[in-house]
N, C-alpha and C. Protein backbone atom coordinates (compact mmCIF):
# COMPACT_ATOMS: atom_id res chain seq x y z
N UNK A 1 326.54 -84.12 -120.84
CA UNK A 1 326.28 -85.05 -121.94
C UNK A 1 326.51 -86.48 -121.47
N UNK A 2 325.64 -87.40 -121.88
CA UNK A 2 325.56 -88.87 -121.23
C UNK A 2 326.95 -89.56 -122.30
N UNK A 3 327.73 -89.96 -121.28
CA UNK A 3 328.77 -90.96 -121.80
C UNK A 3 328.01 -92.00 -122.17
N UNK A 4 328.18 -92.88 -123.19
CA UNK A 4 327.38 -93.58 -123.72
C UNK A 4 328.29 -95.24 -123.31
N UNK A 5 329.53 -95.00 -123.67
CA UNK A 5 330.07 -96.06 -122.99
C UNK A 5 330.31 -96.10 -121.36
N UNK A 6 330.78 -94.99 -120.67
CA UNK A 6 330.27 -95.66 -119.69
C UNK A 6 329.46 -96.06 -119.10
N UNK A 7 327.91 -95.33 -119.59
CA UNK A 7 327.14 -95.66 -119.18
C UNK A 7 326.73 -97.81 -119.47
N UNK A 8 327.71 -97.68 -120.67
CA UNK A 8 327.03 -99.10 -121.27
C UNK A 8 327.95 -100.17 -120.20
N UNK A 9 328.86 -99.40 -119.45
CA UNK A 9 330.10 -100.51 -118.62
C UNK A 9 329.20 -100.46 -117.36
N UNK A 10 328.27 -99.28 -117.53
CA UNK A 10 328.05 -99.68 -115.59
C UNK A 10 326.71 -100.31 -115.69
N UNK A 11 325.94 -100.53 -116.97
CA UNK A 11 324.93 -101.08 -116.80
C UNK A 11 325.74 -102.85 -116.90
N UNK A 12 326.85 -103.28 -118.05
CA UNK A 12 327.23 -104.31 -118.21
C UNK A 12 327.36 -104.95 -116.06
N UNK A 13 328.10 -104.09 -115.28
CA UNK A 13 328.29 -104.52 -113.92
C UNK A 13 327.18 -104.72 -113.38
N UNK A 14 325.82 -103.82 -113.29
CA UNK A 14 324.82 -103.97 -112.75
C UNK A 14 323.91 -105.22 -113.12
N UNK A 15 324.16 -105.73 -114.32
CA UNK A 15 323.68 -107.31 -115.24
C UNK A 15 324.43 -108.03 -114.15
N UNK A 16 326.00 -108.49 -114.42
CA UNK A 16 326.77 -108.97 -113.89
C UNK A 16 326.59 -109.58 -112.35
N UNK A 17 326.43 -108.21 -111.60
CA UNK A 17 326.12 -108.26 -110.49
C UNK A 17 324.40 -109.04 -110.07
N UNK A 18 323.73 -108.46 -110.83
CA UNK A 18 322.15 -109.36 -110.39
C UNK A 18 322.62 -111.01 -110.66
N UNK A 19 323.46 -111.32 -111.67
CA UNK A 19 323.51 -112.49 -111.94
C UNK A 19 324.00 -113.14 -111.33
N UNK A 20 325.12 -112.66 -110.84
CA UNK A 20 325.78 -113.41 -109.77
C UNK A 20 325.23 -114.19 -108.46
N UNK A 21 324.20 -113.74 -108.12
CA UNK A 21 323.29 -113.85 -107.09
C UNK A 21 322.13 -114.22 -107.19
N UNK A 22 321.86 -115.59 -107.95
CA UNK A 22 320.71 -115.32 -107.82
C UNK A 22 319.18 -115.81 -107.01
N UNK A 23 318.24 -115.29 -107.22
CA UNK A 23 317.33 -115.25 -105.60
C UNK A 23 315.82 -115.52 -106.76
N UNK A 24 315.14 -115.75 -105.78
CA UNK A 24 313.69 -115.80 -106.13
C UNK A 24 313.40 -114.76 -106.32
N UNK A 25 312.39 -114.91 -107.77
CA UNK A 25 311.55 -113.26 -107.90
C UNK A 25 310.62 -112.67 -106.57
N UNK A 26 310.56 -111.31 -106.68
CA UNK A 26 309.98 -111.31 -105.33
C UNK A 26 309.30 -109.64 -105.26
N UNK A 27 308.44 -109.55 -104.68
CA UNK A 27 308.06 -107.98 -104.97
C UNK A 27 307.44 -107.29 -103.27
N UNK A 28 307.77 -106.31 -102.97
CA UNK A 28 307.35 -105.48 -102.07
C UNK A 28 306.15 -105.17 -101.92
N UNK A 29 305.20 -105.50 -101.09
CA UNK A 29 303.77 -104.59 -100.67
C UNK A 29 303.75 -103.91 -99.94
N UNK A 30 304.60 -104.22 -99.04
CA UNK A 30 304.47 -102.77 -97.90
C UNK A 30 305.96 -102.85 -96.96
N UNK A 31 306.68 -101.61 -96.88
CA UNK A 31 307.93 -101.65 -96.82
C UNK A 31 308.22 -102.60 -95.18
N UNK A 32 308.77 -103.29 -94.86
CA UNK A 32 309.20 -103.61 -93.59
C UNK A 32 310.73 -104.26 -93.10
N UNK A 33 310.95 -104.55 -92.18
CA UNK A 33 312.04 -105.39 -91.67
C UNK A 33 312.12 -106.41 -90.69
N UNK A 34 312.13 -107.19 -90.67
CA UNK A 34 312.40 -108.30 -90.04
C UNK A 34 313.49 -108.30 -89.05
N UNK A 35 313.41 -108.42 -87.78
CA UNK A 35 314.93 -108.07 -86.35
C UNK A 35 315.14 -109.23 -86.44
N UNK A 36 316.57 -110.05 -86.13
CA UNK A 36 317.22 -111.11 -85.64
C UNK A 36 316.28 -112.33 -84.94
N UNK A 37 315.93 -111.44 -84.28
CA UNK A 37 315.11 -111.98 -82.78
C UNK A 37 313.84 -112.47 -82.77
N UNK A 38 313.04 -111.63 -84.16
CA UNK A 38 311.90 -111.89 -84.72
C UNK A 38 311.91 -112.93 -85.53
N UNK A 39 310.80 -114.08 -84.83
CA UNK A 39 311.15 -115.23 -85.64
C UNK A 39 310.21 -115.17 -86.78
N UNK A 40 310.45 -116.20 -87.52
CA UNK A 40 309.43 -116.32 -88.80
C UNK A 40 309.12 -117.76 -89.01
N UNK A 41 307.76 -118.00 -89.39
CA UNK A 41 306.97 -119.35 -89.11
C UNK A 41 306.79 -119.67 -91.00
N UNK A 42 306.95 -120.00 -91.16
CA UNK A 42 307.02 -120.69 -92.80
C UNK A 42 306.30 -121.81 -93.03
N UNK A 43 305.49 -121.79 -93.84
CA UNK A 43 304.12 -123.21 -94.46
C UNK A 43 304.52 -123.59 -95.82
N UNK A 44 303.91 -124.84 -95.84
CA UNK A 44 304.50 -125.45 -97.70
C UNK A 44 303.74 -126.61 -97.65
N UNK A 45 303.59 -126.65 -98.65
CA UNK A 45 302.82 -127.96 -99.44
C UNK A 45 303.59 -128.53 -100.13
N UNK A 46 302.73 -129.47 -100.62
CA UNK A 46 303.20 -130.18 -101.92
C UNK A 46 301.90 -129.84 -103.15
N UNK A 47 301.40 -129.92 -102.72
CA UNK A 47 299.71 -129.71 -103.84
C UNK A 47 299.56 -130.90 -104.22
N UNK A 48 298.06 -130.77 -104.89
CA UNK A 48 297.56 -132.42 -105.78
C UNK A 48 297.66 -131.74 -107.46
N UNK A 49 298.57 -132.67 -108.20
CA UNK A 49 298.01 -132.97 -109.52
C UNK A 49 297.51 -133.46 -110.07
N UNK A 50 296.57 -133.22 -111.49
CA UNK A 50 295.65 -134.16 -112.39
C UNK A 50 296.86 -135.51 -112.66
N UNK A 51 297.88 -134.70 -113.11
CA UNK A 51 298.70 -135.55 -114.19
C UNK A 51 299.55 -136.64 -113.55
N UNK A 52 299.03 -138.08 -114.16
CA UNK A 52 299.66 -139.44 -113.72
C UNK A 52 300.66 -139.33 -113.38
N UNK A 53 301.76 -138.97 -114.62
CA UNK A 53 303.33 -138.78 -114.76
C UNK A 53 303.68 -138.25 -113.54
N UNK A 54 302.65 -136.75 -113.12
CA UNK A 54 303.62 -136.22 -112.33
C UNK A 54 303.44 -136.73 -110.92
N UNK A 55 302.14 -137.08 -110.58
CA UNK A 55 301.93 -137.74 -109.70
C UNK A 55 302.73 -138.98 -109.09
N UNK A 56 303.11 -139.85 -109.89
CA UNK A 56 303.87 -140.83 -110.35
C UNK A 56 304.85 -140.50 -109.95
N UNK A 57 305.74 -139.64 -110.32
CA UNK A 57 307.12 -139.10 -110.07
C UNK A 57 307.23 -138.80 -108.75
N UNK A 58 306.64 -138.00 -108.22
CA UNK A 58 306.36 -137.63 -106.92
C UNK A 58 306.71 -139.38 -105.96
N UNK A 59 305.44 -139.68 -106.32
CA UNK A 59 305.48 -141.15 -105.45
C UNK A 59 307.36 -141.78 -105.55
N UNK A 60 307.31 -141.87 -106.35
CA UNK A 60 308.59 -142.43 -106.98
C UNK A 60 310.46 -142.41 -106.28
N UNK A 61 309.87 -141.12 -106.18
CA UNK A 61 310.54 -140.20 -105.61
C UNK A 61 310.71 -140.08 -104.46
N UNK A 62 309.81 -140.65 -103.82
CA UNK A 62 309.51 -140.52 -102.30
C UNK A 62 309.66 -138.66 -101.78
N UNK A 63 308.64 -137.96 -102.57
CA UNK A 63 308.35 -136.16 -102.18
C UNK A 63 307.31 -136.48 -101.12
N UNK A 64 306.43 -137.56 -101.46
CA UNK A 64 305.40 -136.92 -99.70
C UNK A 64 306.16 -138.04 -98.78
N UNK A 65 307.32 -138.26 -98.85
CA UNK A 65 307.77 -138.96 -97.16
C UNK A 65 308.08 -137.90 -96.33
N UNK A 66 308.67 -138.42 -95.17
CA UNK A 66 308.66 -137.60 -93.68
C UNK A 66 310.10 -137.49 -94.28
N UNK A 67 310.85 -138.21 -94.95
CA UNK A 67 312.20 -137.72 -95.10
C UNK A 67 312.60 -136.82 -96.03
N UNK A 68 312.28 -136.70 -96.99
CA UNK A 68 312.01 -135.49 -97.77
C UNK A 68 311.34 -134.13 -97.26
N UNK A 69 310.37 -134.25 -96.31
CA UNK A 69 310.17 -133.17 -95.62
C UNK A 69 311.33 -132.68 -94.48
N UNK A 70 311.30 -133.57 -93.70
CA UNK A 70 312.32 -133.65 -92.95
C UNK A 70 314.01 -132.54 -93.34
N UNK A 71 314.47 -133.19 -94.49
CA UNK A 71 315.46 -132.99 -94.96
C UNK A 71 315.19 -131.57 -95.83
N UNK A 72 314.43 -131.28 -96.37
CA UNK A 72 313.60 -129.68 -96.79
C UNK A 72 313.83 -128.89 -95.62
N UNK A 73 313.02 -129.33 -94.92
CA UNK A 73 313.13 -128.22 -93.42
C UNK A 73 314.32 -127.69 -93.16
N UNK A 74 315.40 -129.07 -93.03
CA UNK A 74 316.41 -129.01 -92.13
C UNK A 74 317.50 -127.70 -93.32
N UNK A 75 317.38 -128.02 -94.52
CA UNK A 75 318.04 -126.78 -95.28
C UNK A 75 317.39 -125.39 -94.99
N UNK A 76 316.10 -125.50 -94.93
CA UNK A 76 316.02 -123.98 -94.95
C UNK A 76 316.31 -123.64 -93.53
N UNK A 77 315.95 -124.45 -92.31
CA UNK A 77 316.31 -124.05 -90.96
C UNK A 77 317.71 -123.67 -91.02
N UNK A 78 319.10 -124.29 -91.09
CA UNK A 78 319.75 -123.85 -91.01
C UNK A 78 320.39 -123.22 -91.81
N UNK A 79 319.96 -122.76 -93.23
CA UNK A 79 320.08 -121.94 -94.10
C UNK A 79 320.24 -120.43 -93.44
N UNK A 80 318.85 -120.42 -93.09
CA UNK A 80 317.93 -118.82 -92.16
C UNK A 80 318.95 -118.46 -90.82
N UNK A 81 319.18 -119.69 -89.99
CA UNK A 81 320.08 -119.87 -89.02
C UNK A 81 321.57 -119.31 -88.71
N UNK A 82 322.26 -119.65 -90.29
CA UNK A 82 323.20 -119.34 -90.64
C UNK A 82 323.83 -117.82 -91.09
N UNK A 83 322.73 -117.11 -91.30
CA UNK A 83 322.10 -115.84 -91.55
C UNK A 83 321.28 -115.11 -90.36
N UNK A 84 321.73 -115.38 -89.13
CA UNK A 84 320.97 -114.83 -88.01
C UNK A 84 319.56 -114.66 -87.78
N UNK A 85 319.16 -115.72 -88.75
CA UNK A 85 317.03 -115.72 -88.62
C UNK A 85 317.08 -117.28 -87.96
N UNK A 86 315.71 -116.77 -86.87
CA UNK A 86 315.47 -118.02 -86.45
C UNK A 86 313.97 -118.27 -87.16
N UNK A 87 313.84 -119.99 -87.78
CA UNK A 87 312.57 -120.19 -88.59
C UNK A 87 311.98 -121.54 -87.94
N UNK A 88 310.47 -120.97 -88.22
CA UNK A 88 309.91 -122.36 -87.33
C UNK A 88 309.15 -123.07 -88.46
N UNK A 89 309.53 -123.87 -89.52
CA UNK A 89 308.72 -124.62 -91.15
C UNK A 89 308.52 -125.63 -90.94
N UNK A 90 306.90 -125.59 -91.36
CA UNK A 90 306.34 -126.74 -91.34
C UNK A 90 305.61 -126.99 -92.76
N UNK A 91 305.54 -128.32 -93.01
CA UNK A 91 304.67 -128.63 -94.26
C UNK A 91 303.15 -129.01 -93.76
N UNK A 92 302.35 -128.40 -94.51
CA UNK A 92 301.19 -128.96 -94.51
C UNK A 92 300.15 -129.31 -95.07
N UNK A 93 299.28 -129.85 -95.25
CA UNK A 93 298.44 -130.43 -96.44
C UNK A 93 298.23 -129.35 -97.46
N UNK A 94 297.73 -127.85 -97.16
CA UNK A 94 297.14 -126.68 -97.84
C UNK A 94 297.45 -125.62 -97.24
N UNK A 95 298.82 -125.12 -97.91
CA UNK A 95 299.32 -123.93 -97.25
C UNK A 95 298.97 -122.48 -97.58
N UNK A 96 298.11 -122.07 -96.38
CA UNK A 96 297.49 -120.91 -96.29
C UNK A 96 297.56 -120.47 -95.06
N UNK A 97 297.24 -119.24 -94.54
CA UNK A 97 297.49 -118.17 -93.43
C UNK A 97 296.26 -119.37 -92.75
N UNK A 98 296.41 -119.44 -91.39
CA UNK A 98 296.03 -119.82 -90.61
C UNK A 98 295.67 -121.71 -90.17
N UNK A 99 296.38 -121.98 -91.79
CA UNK A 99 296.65 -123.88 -91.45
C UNK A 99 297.19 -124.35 -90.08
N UNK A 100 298.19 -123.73 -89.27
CA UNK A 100 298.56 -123.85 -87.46
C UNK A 100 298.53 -122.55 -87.13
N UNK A 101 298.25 -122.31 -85.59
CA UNK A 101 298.29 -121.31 -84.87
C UNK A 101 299.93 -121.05 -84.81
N UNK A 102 300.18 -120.15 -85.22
CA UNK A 102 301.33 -119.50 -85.41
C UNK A 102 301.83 -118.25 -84.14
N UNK A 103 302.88 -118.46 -83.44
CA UNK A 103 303.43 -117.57 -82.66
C UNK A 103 304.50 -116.60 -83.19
N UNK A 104 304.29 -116.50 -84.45
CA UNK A 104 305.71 -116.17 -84.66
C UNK A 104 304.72 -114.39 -85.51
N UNK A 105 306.13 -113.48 -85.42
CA UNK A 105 305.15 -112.18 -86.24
C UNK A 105 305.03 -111.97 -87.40
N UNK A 106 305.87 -113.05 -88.17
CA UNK A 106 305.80 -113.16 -89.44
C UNK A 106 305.34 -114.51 -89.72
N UNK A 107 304.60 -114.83 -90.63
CA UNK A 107 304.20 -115.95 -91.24
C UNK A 107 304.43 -115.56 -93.45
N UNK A 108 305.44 -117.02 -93.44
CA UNK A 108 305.35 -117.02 -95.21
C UNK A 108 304.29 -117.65 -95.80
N UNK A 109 303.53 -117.89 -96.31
CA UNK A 109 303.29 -119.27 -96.79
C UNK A 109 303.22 -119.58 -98.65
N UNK A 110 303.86 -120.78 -98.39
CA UNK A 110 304.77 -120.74 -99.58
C UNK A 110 303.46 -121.88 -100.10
N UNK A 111 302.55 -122.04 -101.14
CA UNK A 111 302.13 -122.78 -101.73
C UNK A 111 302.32 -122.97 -103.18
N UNK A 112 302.29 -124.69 -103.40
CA UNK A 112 302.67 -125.15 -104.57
C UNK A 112 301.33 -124.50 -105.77
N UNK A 113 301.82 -123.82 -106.87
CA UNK A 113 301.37 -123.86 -107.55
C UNK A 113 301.20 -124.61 -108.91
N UNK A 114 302.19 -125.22 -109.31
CA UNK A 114 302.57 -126.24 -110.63
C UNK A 114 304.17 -126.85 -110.79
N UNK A 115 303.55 -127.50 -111.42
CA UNK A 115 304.90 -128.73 -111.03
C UNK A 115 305.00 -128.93 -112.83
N UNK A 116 306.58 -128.65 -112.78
CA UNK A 116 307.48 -128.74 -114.44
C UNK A 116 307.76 -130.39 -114.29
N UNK A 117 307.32 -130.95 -115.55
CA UNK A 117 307.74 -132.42 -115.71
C UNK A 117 308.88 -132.50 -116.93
N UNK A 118 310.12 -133.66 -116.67
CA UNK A 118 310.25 -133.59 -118.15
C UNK A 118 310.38 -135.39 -117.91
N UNK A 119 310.62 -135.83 -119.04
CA UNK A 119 310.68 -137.73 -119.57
C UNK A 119 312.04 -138.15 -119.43
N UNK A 120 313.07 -136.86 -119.37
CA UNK A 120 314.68 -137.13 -119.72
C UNK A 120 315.40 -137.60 -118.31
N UNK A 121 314.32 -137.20 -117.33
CA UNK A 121 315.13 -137.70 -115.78
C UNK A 121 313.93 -138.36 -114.73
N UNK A 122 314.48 -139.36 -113.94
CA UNK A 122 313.35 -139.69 -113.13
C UNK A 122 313.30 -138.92 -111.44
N UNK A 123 314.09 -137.56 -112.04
CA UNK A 123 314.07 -136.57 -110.72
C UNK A 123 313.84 -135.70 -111.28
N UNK A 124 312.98 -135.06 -112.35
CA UNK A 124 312.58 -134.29 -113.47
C UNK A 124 311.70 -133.00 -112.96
N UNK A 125 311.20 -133.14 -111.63
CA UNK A 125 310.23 -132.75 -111.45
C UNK A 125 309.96 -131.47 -110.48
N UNK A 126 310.03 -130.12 -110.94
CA UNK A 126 310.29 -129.08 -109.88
C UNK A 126 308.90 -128.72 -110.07
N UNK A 127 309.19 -128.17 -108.37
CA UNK A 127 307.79 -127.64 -107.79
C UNK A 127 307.59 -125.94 -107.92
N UNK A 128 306.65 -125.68 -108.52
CA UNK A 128 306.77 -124.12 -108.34
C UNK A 128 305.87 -123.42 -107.52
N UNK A 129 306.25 -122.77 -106.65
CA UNK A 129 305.60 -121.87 -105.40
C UNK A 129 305.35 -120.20 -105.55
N UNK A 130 304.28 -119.64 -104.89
CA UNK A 130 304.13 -118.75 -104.92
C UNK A 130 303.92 -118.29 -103.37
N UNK A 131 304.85 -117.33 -102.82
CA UNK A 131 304.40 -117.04 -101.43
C UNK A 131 304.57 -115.55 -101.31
N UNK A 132 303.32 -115.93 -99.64
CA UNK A 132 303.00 -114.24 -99.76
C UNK A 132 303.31 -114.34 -97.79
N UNK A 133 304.03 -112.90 -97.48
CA UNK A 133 304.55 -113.20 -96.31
C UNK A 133 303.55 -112.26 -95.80
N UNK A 134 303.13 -112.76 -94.23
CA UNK A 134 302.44 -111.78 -93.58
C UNK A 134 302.84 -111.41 -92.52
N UNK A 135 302.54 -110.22 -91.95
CA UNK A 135 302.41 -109.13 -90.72
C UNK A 135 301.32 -109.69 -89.86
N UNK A 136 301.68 -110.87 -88.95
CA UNK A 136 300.63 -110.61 -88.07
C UNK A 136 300.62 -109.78 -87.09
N UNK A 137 301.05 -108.70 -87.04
CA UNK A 137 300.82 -107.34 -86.37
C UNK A 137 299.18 -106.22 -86.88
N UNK A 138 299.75 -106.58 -87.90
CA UNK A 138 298.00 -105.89 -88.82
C UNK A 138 297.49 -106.84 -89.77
N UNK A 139 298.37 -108.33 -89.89
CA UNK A 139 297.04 -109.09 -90.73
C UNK A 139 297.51 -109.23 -92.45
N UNK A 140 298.27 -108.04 -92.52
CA UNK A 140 298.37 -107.51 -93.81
C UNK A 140 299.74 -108.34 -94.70
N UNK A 141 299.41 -109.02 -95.87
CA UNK A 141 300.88 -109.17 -96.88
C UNK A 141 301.84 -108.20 -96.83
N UNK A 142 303.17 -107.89 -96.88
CA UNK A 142 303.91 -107.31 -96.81
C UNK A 142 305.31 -107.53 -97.94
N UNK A 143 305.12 -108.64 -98.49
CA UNK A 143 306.33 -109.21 -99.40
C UNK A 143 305.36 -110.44 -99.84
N UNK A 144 305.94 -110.15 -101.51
CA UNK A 144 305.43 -111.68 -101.81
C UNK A 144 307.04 -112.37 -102.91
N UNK A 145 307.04 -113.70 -103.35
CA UNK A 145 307.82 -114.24 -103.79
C UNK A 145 307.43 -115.26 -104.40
N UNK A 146 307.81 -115.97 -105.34
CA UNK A 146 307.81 -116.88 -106.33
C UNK A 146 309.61 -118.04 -106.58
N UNK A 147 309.11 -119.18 -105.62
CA UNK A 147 310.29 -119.64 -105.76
C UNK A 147 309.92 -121.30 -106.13
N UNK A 148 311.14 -122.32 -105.73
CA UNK A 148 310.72 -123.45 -106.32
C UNK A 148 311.32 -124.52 -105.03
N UNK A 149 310.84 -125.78 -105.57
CA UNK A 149 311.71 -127.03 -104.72
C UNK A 149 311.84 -128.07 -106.05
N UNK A 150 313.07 -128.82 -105.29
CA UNK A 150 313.42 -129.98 -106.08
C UNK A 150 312.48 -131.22 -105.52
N UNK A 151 312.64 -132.21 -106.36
CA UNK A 151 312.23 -133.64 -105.84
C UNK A 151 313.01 -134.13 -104.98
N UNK A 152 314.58 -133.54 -105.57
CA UNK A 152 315.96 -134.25 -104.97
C UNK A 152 316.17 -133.15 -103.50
N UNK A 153 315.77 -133.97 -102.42
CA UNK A 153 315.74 -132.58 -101.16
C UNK A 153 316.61 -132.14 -100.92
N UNK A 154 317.92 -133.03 -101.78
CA UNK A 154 319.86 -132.24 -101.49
C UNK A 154 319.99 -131.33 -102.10
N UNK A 155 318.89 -131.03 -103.16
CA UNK A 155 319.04 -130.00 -103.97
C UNK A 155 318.22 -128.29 -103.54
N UNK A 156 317.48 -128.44 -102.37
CA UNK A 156 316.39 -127.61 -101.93
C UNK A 156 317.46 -126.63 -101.11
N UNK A 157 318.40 -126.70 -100.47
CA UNK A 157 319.72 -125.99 -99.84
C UNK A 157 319.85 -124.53 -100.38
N UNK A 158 319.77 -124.99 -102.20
CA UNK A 158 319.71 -123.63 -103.27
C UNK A 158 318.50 -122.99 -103.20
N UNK A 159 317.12 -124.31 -102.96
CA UNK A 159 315.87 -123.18 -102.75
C UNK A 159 316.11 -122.44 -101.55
N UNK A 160 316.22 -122.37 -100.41
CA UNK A 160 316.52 -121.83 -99.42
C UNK A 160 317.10 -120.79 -99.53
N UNK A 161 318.44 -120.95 -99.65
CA UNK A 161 319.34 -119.36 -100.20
C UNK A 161 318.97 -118.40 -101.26
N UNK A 162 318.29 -119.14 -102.21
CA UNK A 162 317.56 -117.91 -103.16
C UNK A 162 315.90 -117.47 -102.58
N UNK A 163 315.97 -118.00 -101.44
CA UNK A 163 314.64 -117.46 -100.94
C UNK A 163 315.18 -115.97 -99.76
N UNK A 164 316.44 -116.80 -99.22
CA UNK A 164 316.64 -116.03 -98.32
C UNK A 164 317.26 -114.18 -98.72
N UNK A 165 318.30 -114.37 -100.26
CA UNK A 165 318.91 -113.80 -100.56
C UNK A 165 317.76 -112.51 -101.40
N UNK A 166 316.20 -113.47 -101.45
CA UNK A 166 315.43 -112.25 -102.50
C UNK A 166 314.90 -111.40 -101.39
N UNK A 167 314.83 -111.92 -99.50
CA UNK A 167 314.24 -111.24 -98.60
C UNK A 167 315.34 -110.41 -97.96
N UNK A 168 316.81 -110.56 -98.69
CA UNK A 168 317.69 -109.45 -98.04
C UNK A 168 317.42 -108.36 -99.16
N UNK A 169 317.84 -108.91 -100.67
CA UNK A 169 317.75 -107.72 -101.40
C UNK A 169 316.60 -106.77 -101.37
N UNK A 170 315.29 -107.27 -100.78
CA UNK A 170 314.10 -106.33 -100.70
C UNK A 170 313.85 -105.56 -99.30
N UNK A 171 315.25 -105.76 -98.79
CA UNK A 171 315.45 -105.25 -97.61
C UNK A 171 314.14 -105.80 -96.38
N UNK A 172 314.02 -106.58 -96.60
CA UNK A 172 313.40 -107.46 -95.78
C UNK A 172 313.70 -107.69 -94.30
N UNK A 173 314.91 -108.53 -94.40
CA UNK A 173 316.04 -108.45 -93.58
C UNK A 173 317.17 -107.28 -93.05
N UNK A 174 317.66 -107.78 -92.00
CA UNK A 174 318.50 -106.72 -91.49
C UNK A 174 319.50 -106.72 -92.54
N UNK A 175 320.59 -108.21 -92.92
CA UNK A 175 321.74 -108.53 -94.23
C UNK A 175 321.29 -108.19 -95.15
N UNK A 176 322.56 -107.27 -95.86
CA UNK A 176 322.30 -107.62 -97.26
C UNK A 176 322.45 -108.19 -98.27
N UNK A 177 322.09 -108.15 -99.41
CA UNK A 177 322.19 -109.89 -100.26
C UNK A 177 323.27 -110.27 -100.36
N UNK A 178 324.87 -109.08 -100.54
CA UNK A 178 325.81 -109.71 -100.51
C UNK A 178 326.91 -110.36 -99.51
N UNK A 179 325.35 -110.46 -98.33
CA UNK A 179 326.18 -110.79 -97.17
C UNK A 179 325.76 -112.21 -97.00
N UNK A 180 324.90 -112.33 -97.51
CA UNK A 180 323.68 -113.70 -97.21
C UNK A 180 325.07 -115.13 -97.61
N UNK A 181 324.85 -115.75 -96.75
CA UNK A 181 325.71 -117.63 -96.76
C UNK A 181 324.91 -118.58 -97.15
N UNK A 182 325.70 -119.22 -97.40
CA UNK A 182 324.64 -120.71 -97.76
C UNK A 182 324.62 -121.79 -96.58
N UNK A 183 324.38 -122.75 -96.81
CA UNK A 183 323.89 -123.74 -96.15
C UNK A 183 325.01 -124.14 -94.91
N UNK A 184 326.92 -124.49 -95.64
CA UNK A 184 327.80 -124.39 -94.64
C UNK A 184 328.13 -122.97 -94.43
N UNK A 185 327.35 -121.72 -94.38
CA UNK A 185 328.08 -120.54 -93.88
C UNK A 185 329.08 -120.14 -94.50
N UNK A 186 328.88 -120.41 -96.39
CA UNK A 186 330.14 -119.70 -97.00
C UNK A 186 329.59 -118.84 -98.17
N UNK A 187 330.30 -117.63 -97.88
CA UNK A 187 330.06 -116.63 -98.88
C UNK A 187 330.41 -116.65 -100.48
N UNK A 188 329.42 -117.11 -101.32
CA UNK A 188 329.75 -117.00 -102.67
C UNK A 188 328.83 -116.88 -103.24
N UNK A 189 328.75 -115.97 -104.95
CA UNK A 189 327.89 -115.78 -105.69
C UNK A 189 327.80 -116.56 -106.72
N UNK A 190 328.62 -117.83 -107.09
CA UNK A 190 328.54 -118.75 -107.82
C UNK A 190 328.09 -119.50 -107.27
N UNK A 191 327.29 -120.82 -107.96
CA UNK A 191 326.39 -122.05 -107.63
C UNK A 191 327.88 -123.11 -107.09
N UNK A 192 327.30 -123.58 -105.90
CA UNK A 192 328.43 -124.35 -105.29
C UNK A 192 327.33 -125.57 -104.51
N UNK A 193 328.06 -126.58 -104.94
CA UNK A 193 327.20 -127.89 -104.67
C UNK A 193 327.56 -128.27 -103.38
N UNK A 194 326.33 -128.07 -102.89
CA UNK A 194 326.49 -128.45 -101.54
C UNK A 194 326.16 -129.90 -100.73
N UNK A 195 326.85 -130.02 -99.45
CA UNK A 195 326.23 -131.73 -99.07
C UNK A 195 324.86 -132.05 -98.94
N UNK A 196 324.87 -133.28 -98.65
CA UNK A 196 323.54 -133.96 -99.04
C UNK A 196 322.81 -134.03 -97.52
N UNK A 197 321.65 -134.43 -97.26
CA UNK A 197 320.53 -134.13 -96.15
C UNK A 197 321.87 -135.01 -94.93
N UNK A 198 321.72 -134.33 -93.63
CA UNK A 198 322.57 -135.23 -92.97
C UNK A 198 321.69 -136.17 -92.51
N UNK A 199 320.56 -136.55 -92.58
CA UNK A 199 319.86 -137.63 -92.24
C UNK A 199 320.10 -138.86 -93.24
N UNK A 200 320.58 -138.42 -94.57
CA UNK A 200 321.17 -139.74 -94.93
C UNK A 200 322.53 -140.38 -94.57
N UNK A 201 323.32 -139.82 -93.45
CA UNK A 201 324.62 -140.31 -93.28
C UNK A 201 324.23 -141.46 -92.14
């Protein structure tokens, strides 16, 4: 006979537990793993919008400088790094499978799909991505994901780790999610504010 309360305590931990952690949505196409050693080549945009505002913001913001890219990279590089993946990310005008010749056996590519505005901040402005990772061994998607970036690139540290943490839980990776570190290499499932790009020091 089904215990009804415990059953209701171990679903309360299993809530608990997803929450604690949390990662980009992300879904499986075809089961695989990723070795240490095997690097992974990562693409990103920014996209074009209709909308002034957001366009505007962007500029504003300075999102298409070299330092904002720059400082993007440098979180997820040593994000992945920190976590025994070596990553080779680049931004580029229109991120799709074959924008650079890629050496690596995995390729992500993370493209912008829509950008959230609001009026209440003049850093208001998150980017939302949809990426699909490939097997260049057969060509084929293998994992896809849905994650985001900030305007503020001190803030992209968190995109990184919830990118990294949705490719352990889908067993992607060799780690598992509750092994995955953040940016200084520290283990926690609460949001912990981390430093700012070291290119601004």
């Amino acid at each position: 006979m089904l215990n009804v309360k415990a059953f209701t305590s171990l679903l309360a931990v299993i809530v608990l537990v997803g929450c604690a952690y949390p990662r980009a949505k992300s879904s499986v196409v075809q089961p695989v793993v990723i070795q240490p050693e095997q690097e992974i080549t990562i693409l990103w945009d920014i996209g074009n919008f209709d909308r002034f505002n957001v366009n505007d913001a962007l500029v504003r913001n300075g999102t298409n400088t070299k330092h904002f890219e720059a400082c993007t990279n440098h979180f997820f590089e040593t994000t992945f790094a920190r976590n025994g993946y070596k990553i080779k990310i680049i931004k580029v005008d229109n991120a799709q499978l074959g924008a650079v010749t890629a050496s690596s056996p995995f390729v992500l590519v993370m493209h912008n799909v829509s950008a959230k505005y609001q009026l209440q901040s003049p850093q208001s402005v998150v980017l939302d991505y949809e990426g699909d990772l490939y097997d260049l061994r057969t060509g084929k998607i293998v994992w896809t994901a849905k994650n985001w970036l900030s305007m503020d690139p001190n803030s992209n540290g968190h995109s990184a780790l919830q990118l990294i943490r949705a490719m352990a839980a889908d067993g992607i990776l060799v780690r598992r999610m509750e092994e995955i570190v953040d940016y200084e290499g520290v283990l926690s499932a609460q949001y912990r504010k981390l430093p700012g790009c070291p290119l601004d020091k």
